[in-house]
C-alpha atoms as a PDB file:
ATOM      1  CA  UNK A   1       1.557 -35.368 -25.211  1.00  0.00           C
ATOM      2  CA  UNK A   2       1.210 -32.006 -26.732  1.00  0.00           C
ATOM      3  CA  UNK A   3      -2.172 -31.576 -25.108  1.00  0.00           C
ATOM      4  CA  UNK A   4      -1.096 -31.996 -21.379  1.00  0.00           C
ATOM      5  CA  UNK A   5       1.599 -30.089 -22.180  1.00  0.00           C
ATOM      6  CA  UNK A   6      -0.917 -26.941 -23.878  1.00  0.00           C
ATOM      7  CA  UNK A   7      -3.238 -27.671 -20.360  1.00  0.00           C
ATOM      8  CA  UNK A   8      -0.318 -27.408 -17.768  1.00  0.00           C
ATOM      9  CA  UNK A   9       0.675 -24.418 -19.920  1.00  0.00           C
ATOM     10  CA  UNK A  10      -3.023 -22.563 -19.808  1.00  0.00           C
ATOM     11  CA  UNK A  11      -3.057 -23.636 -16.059  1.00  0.00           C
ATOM     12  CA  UNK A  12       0.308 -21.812 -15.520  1.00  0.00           C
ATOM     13  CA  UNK A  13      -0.715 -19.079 -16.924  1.00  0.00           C
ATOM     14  CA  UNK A  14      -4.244 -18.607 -15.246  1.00  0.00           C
ATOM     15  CA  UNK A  15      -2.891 -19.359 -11.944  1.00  0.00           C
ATOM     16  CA  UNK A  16      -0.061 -16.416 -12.683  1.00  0.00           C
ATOM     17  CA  UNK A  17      -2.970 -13.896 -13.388  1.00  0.00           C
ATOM     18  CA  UNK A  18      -5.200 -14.991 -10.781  1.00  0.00           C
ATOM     19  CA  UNK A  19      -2.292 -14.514  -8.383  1.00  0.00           C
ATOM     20  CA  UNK A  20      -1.393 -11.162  -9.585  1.00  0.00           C
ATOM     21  CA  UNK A  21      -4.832 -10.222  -8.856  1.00  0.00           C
ATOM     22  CA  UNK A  22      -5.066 -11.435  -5.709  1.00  0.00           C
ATOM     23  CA  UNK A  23      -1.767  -9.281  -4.728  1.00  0.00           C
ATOM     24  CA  UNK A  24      -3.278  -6.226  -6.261  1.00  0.00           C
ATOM     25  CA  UNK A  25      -6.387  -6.801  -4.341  1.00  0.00           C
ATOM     26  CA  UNK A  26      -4.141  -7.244  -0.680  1.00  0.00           C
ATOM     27  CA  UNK A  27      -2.542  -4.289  -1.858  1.00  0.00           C
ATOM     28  CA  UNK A  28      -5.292  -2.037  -2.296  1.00  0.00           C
ATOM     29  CA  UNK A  29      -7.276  -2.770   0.755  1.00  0.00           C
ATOM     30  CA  UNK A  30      -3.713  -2.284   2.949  1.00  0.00           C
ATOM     31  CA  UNK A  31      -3.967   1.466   0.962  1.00  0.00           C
ATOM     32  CA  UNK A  32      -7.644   1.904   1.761  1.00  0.00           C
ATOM     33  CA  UNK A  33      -6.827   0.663   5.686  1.00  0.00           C
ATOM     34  CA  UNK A  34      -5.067   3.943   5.852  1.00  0.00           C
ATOM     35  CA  UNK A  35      -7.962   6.238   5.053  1.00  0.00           C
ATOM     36  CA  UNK A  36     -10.776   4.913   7.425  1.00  0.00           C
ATOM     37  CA  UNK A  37     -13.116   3.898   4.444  1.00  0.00           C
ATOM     38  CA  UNK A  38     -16.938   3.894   4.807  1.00  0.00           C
ATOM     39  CA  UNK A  39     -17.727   0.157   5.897  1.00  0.00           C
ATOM     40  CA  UNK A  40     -20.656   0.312   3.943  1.00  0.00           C
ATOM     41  CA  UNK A  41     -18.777   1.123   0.930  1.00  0.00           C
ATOM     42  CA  UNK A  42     -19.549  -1.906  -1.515  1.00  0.00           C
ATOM     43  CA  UNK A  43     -16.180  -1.922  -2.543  1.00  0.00           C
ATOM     44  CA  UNK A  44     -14.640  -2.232   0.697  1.00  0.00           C
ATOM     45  CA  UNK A  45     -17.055  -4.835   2.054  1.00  0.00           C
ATOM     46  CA  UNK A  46     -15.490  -6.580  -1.714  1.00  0.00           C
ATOM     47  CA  UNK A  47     -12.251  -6.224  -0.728  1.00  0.00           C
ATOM     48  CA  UNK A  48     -12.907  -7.644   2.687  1.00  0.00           C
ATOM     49  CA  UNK A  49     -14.900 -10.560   1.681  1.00  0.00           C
ATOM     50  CA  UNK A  50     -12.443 -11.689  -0.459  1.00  0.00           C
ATOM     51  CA  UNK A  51      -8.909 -10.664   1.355  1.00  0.00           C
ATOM     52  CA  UNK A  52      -9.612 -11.580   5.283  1.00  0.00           C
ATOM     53  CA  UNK A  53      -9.955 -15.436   4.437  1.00  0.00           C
ATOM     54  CA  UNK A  54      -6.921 -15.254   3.559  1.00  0.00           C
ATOM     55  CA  UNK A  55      -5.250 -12.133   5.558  1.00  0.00           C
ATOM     56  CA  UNK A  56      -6.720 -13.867   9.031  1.00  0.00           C
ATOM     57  CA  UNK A  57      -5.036 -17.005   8.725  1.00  0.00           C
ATOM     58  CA  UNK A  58      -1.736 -15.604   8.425  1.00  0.00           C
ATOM     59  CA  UNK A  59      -3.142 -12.960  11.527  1.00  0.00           C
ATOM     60  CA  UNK A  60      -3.659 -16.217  13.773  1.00  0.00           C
ATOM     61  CA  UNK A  61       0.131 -17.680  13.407  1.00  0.00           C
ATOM     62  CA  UNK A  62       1.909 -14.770  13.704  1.00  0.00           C
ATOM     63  CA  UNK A  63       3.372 -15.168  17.113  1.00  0.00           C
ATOM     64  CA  UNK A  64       3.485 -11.233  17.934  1.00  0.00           C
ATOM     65  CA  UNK A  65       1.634  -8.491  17.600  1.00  0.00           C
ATOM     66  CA  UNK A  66       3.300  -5.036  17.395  1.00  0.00           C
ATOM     67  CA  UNK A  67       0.321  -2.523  16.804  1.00  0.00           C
ATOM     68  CA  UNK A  68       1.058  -2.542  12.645  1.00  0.00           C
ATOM     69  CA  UNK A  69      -0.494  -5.449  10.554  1.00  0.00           C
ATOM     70  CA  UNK A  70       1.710  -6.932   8.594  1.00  0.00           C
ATOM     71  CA  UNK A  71       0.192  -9.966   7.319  1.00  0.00           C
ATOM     72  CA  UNK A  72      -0.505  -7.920   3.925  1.00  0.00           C
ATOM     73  CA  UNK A  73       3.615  -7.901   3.101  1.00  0.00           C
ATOM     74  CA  UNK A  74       3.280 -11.856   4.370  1.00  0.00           C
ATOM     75  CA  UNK A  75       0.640 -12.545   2.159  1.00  0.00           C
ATOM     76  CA  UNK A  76       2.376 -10.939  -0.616  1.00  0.00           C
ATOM     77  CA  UNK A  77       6.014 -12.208  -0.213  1.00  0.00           C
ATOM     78  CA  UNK A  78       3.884 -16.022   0.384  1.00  0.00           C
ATOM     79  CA  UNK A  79       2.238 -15.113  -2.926  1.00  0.00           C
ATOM     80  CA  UNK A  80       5.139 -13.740  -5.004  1.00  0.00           C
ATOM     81  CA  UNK A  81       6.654 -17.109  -3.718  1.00  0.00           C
ATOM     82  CA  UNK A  82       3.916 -19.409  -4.840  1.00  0.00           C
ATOM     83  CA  UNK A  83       4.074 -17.253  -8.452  1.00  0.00           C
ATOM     84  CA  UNK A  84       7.934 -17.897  -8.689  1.00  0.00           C
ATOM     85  CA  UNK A  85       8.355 -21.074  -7.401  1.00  0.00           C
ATOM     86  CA  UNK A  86       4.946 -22.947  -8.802  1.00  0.00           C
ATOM     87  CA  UNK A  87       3.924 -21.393 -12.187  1.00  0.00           C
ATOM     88  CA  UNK A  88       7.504 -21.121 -13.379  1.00  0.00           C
ATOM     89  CA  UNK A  89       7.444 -24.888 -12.369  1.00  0.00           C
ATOM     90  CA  UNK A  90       4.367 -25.464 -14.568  1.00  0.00           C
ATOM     91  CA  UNK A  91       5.656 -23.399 -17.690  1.00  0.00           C
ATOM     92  CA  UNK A  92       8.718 -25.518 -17.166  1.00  0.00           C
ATOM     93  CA  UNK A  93       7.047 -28.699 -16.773  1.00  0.00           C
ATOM     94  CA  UNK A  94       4.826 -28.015 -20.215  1.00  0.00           C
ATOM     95  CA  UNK A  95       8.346 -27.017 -22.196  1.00  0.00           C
ATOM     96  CA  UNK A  96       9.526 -30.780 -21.342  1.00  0.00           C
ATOM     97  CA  UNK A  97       6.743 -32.639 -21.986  1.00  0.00           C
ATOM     98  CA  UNK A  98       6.261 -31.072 -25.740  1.00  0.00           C
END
């Protein structure tokens, strides 16, 4: 049992880093936003690829629209959410099962 325990453990703890990541990445294209960055830049066309999946789906059910985006402090409180509710559930999970 030790060995689904060590593999829910590992998957914890990739899914915590990969959603850390993910924040830092909505994070620093809301920063860049403010600047009016080159849309050629490769980074920002990065940034954009990988964020506006994400960023636009939250965009679309928002029921109002006030001039200021804030589906970046959505995505992040949904995020920090998903880090505190599901990986501590998973680290949790592996400390019972060992």
């Amino acid at each position: 049992m030790f060995i689904l325990a060590n593999f829910i453990s590992a998957f914890a703890q990739v899914l915590e880093t990969a959603v850390n990541i993910f924040i830092w990445l909505i994070i620093i294209r809301a920063l860049i936003s403010w600047v009016n960055p080159d849309p050629y830049n490769f980074i920002v066309q990065f940034l954009q690829r990988i964020t506006d999946p994400f960023l636009y789906q939250i965009r679309k059910r928002l029921p109002f629209s006030w001039g200021i985006d804030i589906s970046p402090m959505i995505a992040i409180i949904g995020l920090l959410f998903l880090k505190n509710f599901l990986v501590r559930s998973l680290f949790e999970l592996s400390l019972k099962l060992r």
